[in-house]
N, C-alpha and C. Protein backbone atom coordinates (compact mmCIF):
# COMPACT_ATOMS: atom_id res chain seq x y z
N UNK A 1 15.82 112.90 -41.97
CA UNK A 1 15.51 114.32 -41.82
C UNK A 1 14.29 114.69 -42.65
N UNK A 2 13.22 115.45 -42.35
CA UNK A 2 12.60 115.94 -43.13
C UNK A 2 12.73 116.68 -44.03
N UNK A 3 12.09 116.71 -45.19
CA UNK A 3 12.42 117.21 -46.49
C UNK A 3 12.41 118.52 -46.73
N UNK A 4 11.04 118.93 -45.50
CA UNK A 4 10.26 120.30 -45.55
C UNK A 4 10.82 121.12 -44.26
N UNK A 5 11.52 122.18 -44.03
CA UNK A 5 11.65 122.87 -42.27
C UNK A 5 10.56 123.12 -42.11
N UNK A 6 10.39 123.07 -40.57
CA UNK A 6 9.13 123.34 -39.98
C UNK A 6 9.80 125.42 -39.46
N UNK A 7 8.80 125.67 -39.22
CA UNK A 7 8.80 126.81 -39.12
C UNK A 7 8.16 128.17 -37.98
N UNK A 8 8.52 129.03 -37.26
CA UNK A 8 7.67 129.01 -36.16
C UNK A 8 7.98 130.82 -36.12
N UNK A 9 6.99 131.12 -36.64
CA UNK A 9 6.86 132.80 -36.28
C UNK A 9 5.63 133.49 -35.97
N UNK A 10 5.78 135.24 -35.82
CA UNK A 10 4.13 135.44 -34.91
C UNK A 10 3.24 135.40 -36.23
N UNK A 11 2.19 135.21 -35.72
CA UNK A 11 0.72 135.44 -36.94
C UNK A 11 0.77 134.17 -37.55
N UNK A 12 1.38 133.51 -37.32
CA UNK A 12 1.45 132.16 -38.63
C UNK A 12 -0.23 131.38 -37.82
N UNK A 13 -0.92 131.12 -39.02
CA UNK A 13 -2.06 130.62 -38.79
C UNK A 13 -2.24 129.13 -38.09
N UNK A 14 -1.19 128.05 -38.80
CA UNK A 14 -1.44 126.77 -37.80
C UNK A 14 -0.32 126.70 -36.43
N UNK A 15 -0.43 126.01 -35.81
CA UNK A 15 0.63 125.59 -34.78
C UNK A 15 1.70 124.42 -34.87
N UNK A 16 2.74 124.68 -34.94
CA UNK A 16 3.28 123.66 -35.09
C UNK A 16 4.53 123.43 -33.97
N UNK A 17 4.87 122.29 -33.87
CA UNK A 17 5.75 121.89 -32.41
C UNK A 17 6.37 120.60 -32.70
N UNK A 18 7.40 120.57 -31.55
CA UNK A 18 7.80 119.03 -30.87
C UNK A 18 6.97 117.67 -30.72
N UNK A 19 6.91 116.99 -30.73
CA UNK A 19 6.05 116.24 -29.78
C UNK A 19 7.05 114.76 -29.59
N UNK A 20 6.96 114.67 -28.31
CA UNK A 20 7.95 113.20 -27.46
C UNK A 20 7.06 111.67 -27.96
N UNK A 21 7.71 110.95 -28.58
CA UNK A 21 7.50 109.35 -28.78
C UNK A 21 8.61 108.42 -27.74
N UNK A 22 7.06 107.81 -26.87
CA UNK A 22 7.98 106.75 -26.03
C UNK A 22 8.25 105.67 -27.22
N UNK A 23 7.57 105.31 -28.14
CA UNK A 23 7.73 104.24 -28.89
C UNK A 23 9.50 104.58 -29.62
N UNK A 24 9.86 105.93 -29.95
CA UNK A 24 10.92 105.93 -30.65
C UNK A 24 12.02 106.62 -29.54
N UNK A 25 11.58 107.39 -28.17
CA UNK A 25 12.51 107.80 -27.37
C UNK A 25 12.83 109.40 -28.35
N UNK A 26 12.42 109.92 -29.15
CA UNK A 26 12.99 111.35 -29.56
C UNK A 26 11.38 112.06 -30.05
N UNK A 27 12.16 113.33 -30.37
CA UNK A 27 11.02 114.12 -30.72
C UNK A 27 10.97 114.21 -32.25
N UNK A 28 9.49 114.59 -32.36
CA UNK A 28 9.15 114.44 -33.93
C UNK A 28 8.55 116.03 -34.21
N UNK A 29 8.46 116.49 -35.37
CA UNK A 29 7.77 117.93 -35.88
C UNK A 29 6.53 117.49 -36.09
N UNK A 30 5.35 118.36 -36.24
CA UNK A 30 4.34 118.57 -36.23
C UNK A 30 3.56 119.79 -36.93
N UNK A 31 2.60 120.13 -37.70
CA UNK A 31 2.50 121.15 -38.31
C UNK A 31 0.97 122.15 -37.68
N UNK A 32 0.51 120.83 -36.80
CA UNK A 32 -1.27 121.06 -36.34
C UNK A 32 -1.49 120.90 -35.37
N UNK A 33 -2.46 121.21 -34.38
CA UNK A 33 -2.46 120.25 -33.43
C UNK A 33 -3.45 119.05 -33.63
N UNK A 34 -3.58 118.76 -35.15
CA UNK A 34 -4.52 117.42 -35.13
C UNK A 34 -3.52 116.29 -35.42
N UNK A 35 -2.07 116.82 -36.14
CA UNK A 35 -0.88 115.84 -36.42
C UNK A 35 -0.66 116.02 -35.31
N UNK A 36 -0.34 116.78 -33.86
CA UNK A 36 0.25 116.32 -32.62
C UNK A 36 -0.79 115.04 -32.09
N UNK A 37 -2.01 115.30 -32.19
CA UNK A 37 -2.86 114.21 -31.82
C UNK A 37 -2.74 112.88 -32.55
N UNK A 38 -2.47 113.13 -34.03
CA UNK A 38 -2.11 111.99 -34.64
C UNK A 38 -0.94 111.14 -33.84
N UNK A 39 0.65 112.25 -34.21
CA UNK A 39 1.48 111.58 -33.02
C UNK A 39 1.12 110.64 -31.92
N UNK A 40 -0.11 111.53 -30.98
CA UNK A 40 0.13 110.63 -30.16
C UNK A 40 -0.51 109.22 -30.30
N UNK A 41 -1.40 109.33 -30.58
CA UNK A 41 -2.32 108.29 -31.58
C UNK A 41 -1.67 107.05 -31.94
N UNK A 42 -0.07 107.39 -32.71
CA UNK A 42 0.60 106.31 -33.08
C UNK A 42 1.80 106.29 -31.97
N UNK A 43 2.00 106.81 -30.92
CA UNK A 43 2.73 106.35 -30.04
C UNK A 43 1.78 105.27 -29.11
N UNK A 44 0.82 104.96 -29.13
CA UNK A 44 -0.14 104.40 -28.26
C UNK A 44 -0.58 102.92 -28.83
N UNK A 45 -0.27 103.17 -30.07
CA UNK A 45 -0.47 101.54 -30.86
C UNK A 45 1.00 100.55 -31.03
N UNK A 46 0.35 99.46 -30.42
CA UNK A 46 1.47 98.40 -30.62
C UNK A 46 2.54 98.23 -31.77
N UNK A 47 3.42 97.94 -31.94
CA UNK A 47 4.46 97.75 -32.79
C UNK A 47 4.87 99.06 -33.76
N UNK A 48 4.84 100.85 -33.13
CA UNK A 48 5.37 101.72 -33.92
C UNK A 48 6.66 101.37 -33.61
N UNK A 49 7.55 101.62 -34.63
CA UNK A 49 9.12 101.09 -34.19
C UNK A 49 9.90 102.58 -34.46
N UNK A 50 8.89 103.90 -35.57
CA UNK A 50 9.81 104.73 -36.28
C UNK A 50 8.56 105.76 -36.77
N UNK A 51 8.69 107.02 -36.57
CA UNK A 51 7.94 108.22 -37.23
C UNK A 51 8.62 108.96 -38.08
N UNK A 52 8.62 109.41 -38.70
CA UNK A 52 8.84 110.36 -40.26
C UNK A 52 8.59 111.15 -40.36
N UNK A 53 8.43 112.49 -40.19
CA UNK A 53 7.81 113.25 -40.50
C UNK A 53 8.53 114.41 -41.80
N UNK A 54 7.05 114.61 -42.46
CA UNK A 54 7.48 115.07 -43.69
C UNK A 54 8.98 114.51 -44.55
N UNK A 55 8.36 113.15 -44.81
CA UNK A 55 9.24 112.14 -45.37
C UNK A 55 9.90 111.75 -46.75
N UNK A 56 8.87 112.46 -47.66
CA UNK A 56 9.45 112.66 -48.77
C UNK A 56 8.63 113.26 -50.10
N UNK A 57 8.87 114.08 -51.00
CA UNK A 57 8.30 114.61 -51.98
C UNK A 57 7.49 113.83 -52.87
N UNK A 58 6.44 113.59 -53.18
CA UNK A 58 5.74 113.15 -54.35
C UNK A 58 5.38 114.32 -55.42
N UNK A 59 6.12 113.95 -56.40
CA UNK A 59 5.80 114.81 -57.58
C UNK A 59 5.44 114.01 -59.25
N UNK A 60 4.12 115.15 -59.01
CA UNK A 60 3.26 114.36 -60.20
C UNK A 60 3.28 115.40 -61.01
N UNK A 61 1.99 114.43 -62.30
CA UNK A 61 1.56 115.93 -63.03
C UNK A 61 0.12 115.36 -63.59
N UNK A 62 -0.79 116.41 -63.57
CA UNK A 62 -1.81 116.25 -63.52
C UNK A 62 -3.03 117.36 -64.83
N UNK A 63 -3.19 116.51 -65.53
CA UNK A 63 -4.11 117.50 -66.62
C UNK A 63 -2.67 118.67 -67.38
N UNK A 64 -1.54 118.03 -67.36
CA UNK A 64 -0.28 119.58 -67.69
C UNK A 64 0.44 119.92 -66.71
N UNK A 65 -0.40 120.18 -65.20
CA UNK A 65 0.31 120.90 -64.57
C UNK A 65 0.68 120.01 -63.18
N UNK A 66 2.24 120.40 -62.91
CA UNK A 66 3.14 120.09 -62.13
C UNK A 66 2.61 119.93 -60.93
N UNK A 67 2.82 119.14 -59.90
CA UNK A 67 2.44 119.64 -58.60
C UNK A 67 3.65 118.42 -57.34
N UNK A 68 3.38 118.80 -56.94
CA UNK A 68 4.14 118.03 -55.50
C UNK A 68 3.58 118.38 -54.27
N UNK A 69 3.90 117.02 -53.45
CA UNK A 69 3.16 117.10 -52.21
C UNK A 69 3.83 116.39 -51.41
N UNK A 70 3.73 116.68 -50.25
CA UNK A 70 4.73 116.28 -48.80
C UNK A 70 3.63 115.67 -48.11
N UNK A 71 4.03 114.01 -47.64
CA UNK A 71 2.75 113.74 -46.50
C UNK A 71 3.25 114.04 -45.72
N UNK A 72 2.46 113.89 -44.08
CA UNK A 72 2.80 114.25 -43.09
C UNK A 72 3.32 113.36 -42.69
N UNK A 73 3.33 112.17 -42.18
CA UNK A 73 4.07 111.18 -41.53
C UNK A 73 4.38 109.79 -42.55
N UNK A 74 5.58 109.44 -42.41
CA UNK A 74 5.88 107.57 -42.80
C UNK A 74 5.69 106.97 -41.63
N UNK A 75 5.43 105.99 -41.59
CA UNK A 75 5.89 105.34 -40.21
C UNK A 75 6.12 103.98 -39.99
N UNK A 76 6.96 103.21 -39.64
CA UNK A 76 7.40 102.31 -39.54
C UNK A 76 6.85 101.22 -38.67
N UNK A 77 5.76 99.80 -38.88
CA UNK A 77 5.70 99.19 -37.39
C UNK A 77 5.73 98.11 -37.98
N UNK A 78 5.34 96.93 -37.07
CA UNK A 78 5.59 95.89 -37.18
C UNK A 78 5.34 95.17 -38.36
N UNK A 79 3.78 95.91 -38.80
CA UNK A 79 3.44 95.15 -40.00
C UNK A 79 3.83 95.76 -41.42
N UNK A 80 4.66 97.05 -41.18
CA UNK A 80 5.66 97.36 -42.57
C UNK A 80 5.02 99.07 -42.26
N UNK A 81 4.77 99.66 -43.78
CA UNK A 81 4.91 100.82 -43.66
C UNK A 81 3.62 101.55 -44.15
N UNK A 82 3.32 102.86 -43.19
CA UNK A 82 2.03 103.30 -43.10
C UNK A 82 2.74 104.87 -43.57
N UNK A 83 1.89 105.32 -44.44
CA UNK A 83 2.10 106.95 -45.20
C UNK A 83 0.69 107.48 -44.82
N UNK A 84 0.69 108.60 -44.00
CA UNK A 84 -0.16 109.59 -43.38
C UNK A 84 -0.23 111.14 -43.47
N UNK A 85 -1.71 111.52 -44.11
CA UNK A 85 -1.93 112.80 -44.11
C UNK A 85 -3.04 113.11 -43.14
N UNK A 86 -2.72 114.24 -42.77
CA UNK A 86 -3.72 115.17 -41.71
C UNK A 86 -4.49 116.31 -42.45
N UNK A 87 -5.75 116.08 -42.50
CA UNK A 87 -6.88 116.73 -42.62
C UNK A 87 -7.84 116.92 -42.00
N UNK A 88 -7.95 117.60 -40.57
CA UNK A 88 -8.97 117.38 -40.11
C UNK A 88 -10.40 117.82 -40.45
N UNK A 89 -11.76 117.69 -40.73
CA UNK A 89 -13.14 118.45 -40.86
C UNK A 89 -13.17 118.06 -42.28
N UNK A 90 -12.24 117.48 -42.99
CA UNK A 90 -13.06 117.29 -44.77
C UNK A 90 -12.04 118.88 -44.86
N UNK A 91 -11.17 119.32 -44.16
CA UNK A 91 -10.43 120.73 -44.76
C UNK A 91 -9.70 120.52 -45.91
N UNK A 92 -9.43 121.90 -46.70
CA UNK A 92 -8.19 121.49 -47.92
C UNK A 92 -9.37 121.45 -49.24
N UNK A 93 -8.68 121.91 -50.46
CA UNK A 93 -9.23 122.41 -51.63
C UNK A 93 -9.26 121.13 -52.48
N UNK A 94 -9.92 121.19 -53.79
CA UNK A 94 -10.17 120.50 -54.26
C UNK A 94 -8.56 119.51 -55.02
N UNK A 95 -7.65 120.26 -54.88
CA UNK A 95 -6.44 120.03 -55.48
C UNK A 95 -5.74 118.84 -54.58
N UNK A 96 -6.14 119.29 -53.36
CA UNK A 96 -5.57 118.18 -52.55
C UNK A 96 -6.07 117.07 -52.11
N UNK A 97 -7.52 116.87 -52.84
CA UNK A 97 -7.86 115.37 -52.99
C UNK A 97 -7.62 114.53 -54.07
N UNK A 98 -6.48 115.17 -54.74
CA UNK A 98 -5.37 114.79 -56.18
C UNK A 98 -4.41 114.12 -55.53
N UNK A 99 -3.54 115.13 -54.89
CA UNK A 99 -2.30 114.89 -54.34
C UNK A 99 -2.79 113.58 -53.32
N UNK A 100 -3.77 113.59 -52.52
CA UNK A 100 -4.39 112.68 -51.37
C UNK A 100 -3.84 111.41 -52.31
N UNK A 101 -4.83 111.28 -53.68
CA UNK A 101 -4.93 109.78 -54.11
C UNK A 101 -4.46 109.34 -54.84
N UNK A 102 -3.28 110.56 -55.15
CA UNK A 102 -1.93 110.18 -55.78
C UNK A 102 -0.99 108.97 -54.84
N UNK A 103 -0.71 110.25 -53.62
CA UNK A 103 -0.03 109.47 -52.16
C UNK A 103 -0.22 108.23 -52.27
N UNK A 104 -1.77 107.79 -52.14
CA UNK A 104 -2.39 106.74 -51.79
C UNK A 104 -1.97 105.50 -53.36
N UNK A 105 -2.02 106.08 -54.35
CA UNK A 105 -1.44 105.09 -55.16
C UNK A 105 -0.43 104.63 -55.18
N UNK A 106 1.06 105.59 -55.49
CA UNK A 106 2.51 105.63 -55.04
C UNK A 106 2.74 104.45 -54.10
N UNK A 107 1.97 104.84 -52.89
CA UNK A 107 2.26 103.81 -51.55
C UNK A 107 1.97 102.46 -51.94
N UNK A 108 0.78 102.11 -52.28
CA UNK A 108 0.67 100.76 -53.15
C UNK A 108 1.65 100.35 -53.64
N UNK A 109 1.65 101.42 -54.38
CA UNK A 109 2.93 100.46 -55.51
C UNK A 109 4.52 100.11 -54.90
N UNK A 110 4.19 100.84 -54.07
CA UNK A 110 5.70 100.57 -53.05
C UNK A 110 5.39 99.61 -52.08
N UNK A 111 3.97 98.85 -52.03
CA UNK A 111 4.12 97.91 -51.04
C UNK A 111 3.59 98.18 -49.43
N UNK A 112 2.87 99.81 -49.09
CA UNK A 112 3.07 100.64 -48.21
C UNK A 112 1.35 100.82 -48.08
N UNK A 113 0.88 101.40 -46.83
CA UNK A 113 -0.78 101.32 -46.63
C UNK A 113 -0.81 103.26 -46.58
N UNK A 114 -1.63 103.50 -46.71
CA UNK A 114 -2.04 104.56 -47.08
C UNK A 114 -3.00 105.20 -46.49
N UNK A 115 -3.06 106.41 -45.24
CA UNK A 115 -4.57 106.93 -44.13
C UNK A 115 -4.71 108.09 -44.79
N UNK A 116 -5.64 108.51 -45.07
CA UNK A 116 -6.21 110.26 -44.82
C UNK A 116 -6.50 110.36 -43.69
N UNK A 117 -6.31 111.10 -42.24
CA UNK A 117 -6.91 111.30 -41.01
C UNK A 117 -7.71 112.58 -40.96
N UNK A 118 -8.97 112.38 -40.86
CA UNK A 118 -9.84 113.37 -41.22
C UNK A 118 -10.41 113.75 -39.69
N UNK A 119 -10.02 112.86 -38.17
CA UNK A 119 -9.98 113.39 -37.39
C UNK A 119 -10.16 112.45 -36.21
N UNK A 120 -10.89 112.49 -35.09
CA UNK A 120 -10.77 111.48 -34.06
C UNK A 120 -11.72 111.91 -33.16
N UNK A 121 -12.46 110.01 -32.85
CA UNK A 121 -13.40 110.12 -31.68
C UNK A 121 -13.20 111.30 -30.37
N UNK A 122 -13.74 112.20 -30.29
CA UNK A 122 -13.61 112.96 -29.22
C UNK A 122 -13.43 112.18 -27.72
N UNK A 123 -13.93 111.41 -27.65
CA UNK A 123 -13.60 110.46 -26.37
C UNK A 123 -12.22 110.00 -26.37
N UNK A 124 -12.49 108.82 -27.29
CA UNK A 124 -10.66 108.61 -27.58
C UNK A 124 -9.73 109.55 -27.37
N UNK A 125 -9.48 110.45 -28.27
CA UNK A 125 -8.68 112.09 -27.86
C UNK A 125 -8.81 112.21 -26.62
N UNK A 126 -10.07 112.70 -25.57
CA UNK A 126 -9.75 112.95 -24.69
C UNK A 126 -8.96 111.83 -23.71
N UNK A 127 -9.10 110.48 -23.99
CA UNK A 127 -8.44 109.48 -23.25
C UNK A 127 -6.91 109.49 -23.46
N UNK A 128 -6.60 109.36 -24.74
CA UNK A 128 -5.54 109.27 -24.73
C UNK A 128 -4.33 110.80 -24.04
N UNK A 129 -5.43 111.48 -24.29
CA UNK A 129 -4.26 112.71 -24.06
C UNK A 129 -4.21 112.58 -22.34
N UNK A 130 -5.02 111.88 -21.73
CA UNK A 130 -5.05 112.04 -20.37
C UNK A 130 -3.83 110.75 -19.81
N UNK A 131 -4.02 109.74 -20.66
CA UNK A 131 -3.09 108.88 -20.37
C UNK A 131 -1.60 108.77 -20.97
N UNK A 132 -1.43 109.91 -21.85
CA UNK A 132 -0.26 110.13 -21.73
C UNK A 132 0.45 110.51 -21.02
N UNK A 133 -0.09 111.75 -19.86
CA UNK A 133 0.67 112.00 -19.06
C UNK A 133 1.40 111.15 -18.08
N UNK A 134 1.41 109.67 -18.84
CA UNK A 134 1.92 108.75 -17.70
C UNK A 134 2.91 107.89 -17.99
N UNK A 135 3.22 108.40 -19.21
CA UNK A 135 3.93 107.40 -20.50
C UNK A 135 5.56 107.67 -20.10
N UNK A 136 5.82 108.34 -19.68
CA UNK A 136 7.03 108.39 -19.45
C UNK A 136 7.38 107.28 -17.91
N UNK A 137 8.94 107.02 -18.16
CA UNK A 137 9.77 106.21 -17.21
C UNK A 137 9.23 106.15 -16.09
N UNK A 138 8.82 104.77 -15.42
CA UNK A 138 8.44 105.21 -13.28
C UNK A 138 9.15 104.48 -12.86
N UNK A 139 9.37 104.96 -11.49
CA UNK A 139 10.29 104.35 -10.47
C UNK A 139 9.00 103.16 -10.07
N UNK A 140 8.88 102.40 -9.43
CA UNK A 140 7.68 101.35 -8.94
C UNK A 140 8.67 100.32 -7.62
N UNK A 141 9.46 101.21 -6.44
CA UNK A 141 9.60 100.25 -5.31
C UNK A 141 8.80 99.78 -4.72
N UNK A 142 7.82 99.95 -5.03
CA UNK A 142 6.80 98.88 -3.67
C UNK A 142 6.03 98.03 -4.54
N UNK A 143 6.16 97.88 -6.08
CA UNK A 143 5.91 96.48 -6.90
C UNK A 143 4.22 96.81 -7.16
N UNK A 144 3.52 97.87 -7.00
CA UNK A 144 2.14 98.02 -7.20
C UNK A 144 2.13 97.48 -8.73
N UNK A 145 2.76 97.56 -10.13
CA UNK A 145 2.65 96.96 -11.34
C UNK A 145 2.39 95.67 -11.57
N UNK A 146 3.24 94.88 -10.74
CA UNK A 146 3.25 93.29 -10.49
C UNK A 146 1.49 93.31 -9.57
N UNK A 147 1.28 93.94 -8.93
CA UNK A 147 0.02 94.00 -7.93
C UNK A 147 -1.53 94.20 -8.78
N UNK A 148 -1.00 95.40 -9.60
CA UNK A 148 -2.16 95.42 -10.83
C UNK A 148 -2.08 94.13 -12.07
N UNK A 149 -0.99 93.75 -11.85
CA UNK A 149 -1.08 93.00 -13.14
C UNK A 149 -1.77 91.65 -13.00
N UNK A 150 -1.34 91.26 -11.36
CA UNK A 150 -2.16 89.61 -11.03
C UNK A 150 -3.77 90.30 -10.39
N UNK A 151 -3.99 91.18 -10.43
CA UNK A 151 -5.30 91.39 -10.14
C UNK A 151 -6.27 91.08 -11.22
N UNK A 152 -5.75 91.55 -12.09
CA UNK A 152 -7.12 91.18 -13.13
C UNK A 152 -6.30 90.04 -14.39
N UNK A 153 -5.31 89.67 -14.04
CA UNK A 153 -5.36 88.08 -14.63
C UNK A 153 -6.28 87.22 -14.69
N UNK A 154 -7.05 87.58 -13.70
CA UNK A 154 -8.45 86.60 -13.51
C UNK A 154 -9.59 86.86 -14.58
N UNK A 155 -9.48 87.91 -14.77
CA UNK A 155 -10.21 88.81 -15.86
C UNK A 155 -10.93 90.40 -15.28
N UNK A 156 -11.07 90.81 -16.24
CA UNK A 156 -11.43 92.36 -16.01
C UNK A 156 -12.14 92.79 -14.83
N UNK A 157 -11.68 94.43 -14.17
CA UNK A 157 -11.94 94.92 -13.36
C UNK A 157 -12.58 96.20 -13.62
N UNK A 158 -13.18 97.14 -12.21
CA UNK A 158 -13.64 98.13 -12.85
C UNK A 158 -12.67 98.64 -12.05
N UNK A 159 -11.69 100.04 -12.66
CA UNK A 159 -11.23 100.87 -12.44
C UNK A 159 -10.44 101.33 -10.84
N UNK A 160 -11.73 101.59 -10.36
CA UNK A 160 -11.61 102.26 -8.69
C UNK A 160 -11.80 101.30 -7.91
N UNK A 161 -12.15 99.96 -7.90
CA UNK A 161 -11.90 98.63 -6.96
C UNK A 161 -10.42 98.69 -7.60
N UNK A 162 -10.43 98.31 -8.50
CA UNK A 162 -8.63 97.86 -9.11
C UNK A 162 -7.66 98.38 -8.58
N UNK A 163 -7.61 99.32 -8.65
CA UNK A 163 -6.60 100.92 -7.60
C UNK A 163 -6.96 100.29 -6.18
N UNK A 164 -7.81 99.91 -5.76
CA UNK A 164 -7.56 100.22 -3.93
C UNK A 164 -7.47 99.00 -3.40
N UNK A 165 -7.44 97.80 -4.57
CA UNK A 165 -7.08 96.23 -4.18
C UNK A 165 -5.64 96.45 -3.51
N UNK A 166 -4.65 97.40 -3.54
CA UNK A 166 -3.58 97.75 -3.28
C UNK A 166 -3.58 98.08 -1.92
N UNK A 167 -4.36 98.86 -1.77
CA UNK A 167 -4.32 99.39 -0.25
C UNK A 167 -3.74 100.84 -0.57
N UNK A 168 -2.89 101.54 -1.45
CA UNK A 168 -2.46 102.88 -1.65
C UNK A 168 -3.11 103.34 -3.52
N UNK A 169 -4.66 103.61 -3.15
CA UNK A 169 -4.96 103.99 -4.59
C UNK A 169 -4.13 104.95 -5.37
N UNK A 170 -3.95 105.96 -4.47
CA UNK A 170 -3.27 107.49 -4.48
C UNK A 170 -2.16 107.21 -5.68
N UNK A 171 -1.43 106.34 -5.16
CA UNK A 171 -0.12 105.85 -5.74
C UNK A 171 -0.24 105.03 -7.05
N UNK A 172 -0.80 104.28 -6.74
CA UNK A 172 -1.76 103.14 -7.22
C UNK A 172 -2.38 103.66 -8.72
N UNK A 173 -3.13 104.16 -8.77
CA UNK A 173 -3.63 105.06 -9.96
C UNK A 173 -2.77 105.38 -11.13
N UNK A 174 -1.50 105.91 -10.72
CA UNK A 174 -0.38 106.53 -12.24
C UNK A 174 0.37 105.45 -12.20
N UNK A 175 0.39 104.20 -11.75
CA UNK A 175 1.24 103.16 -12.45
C UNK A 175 -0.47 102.34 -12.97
N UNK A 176 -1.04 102.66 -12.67
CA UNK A 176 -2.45 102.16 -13.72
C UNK A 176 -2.53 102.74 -14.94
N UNK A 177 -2.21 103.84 -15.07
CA UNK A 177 -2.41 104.39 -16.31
C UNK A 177 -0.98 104.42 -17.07
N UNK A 178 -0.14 104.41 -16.18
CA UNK A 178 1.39 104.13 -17.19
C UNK A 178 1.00 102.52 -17.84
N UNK A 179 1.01 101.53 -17.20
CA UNK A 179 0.43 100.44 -17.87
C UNK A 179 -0.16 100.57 -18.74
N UNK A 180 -1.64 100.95 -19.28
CA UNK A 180 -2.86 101.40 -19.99
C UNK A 180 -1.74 101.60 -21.41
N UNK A 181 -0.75 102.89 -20.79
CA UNK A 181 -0.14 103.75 -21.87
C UNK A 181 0.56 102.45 -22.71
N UNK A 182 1.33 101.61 -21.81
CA UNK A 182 2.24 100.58 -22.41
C UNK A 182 1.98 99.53 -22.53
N UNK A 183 0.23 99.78 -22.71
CA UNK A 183 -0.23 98.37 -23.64
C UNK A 183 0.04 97.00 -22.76
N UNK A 184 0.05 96.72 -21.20
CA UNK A 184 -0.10 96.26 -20.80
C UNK A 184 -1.08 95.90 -19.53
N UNK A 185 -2.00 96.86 -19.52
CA UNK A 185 -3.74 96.69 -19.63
C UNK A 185 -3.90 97.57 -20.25
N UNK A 186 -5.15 97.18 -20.32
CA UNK A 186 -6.45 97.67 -21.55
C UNK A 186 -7.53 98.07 -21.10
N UNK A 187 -8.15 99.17 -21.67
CA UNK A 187 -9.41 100.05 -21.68
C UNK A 187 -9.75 99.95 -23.04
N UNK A 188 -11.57 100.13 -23.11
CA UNK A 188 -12.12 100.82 -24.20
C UNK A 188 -12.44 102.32 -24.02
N UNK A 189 -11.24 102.70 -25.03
CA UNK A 189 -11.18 104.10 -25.36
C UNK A 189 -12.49 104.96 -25.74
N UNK A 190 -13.40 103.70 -26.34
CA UNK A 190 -15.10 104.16 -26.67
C UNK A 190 -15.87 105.03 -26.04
N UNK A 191 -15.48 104.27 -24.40
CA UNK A 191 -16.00 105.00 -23.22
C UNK A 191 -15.66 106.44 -22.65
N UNK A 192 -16.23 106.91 -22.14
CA UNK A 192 -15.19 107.92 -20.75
C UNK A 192 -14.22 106.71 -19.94
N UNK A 193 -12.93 107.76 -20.04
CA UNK A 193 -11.95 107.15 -19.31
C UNK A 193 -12.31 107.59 -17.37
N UNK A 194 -12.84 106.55 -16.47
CA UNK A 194 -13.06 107.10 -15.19
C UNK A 194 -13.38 105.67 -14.40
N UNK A 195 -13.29 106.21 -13.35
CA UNK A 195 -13.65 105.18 -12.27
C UNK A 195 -14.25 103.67 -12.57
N UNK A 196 -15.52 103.98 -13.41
CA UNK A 196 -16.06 102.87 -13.53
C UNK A 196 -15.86 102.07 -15.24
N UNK A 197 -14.71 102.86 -15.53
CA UNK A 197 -14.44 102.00 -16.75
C UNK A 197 -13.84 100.36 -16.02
N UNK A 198 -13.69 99.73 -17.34
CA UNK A 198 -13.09 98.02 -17.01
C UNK A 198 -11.83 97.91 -17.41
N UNK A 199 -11.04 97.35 -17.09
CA UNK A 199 -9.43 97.16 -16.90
C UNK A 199 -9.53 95.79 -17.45
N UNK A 200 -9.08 95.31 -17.98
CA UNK A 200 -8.51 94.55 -18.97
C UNK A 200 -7.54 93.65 -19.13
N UNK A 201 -7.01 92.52 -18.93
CA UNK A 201 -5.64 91.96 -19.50
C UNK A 201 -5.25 92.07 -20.85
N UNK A 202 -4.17 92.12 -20.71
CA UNK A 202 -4.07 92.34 -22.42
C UNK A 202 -4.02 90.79 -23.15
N UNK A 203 -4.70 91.22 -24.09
CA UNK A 203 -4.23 89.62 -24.99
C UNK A 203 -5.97 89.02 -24.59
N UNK A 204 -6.93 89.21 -24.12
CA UNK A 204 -7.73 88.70 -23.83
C UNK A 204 -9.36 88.61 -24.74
N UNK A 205 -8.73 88.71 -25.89
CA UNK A 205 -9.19 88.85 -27.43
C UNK A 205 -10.17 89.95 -27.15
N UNK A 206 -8.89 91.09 -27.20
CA UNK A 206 -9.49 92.72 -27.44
C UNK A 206 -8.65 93.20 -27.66
């Protein structure tokens, strides 16, 4: 459970919400919409197993005076444990680049890696948020997944040939990007996500 309630009334200056993890199957709190972007961010990378949010108190003291600070996310993956704050633009007073590299020590010493997220490739963002809409459960009777998947076994494709090697792009298209989502092809997010991006096998040292 989080340490901190999240909170939701009129005039309140940030936004804060739900947001759905296929990696964990439940919903997590959020205080921004640059931590919802974070969210999704880490639902999209291999081996999240677990999100946290507002996970636990760090309390220091600094020059006399007391202070404590809540990160925004723990998170759990394959390669152990990641402690995350959201800052987007360089925002936040001089006090909280204390608490920042406090966090960041603590975690060390616990064995744990340590992000400031100060914000995200605008491309990326826009990719990912487009390919989430695909992340959830599909039905696939006519096997188009198995169809995309031996297509570019051979090696990478561009986009809009890839879709109509099928014969039903229409269809064809949102089990392309549910894939993408589940890390079983690959795009560079670098790019614009569109037609003439390259499709990918996964595992194909990228």
């Amino acid at each position: 459970m989080p340490v901190r309630r999240f909170s939701w009334r009129p005039g309140q200056r940030h936004r804060p919400g739900l947001g759905y993890s296929t990696s964990t199957g439940r919903l997590h709190g959020f205080e921004s919409l640059a931590e919802r972007r974070l969210l999704l961010a880490l639902d999209f990378v291999p081996g999240t197993r677990e999100v946290l949010s507002q996970p636990f108190t760090l309390r220091l003291t600094v020059a006399g005076r007391r202070m404590e600070h809540v990160p925004d996310f723990a998170v759990l993956h394959d390669g152990g444990v990641l402690v995350a704050d959201v800052r987007p633009g360089g925002r936040g007073e001089r006090v909280d680049a204390v608490k920042f590299a406090a966090t960041a020590r603590a975690a060390s010493a616990a064995g744990w890696s340590y992000v400031l997220v100060a914000g995200g490739h605008p491309r990326a963002v826009t990719g990912l948020e487009a390919l989430a809409r695909w992340r959830r459960p599909m039905q696939d009777p006519l096997g188009l997944q198995d169809q995309l998947l031996a297509a570019v076994k051979a090696g990478p494709m561009r986009l809009r040939p890839l879709v109509a090697s099928t014969g039903i792009p229409a269809v064809t298209r949102t089990h392309l990007l549910h894939l993408i989502w589940h890390r079983q092809l690959a795009v560079d997010l670098d790019h614009p996500l569109n037609d003439a991006s390259w499709v990918h096998p996964v595992g194909a040292g990228r």
